[in-house]
Protein backbone atom coordinates (compact mmCIF):
# COMPACT_ATOMS: atom_id res chain seq x y z
CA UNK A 1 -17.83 -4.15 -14.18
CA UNK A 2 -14.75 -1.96 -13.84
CA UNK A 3 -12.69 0.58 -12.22
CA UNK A 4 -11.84 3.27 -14.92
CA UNK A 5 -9.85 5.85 -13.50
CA UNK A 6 -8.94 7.61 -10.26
CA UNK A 7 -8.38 11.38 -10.67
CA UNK A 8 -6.20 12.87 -8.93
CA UNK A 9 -4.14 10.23 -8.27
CA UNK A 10 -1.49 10.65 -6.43
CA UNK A 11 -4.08 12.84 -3.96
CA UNK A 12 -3.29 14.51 -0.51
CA UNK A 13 -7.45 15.29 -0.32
CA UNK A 14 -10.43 14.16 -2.48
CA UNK A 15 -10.28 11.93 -5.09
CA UNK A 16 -13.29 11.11 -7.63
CA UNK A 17 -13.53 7.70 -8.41
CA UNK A 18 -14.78 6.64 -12.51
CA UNK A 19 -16.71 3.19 -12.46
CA UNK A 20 -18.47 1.10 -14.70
CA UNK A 21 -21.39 -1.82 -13.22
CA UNK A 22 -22.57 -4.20 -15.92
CA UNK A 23 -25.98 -5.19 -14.75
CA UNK A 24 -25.21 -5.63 -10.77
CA UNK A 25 -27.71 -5.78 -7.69
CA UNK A 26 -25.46 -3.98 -4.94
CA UNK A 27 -21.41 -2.87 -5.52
CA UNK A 28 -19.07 -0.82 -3.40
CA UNK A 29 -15.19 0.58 -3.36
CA UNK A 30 -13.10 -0.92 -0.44
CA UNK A 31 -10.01 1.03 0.19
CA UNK A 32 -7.18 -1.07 2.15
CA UNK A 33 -3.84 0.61 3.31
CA UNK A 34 -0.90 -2.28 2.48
CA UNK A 35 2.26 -0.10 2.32
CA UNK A 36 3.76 1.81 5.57
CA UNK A 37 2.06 -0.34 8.14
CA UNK A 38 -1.31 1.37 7.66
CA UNK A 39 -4.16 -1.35 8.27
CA UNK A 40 -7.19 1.19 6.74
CA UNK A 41 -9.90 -0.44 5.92
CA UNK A 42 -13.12 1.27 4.39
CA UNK A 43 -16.07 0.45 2.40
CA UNK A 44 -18.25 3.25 0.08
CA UNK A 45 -21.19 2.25 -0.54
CA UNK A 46 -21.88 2.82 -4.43
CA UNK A 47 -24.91 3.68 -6.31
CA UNK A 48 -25.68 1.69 -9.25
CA UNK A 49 -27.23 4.41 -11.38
CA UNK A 50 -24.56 6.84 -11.27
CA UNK A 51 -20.88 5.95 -13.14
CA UNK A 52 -18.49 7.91 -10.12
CA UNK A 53 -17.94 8.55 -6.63
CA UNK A 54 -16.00 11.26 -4.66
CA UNK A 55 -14.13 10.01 -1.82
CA UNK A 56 -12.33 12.01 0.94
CA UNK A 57 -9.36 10.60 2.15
CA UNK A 58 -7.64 13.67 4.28
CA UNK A 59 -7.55 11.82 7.00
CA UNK A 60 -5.71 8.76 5.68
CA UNK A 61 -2.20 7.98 6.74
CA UNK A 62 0.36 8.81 3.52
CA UNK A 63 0.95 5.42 1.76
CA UNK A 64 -0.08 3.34 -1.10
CA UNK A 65 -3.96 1.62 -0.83
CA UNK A 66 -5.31 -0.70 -2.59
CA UNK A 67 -9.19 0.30 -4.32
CA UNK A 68 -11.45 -3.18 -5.00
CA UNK A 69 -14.54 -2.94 -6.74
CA UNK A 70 -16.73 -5.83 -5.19
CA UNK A 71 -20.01 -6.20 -7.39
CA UNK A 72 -22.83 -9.03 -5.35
CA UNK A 73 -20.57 -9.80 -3.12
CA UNK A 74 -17.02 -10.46 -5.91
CA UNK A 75 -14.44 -8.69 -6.09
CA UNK A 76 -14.09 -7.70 -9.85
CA UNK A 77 -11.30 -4.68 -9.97
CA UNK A 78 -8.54 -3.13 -8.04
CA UNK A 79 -6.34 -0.36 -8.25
CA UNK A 80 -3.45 1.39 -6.37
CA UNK A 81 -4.32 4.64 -4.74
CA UNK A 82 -1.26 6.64 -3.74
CA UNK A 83 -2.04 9.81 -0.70
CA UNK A 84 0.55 12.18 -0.23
């Protein structure tokens, strides 16, 4: 299971998350702030049928955040999300 891509990216609104689940019971997206002294910390919820998810982040502080994949509970991916 994998994070694919994260369009647009750098984003000042909505970005639409691209994921792959190999064969997983439950999975979500956990975006955590690290740069700038932002402590966000969110979790979406994602469906294991479907292969995206869009995400609004307006209201997140500008900065740099980290995106996990966690699959039954592991987390299997990350990537850097960057709001403007």
């Amino acid at each position: 299971s994998i994070l694919e891509t994260i369009t647009p990216n750098p984003t000042s609104n909505n970005t639409i998350i691209s994921y792959k689940l190999n064969g997983v019971q439950s999975a979500y997206i956990t975006i955590m702030g690290y740069y700038g002294g932002n402590n966000t910390s969110n979790n979406y919820i994602l469906d294991t049928n479907n292969s995206e998810i869009s995400i609004d982040i307006t209201n997140y502080q500008n900065g740099f955040y980290t995106l996990a994949l966690i699959c039954d509970g592991q987390i299997v991916d990350a990537k850097t999300l960057i709001k403007q």
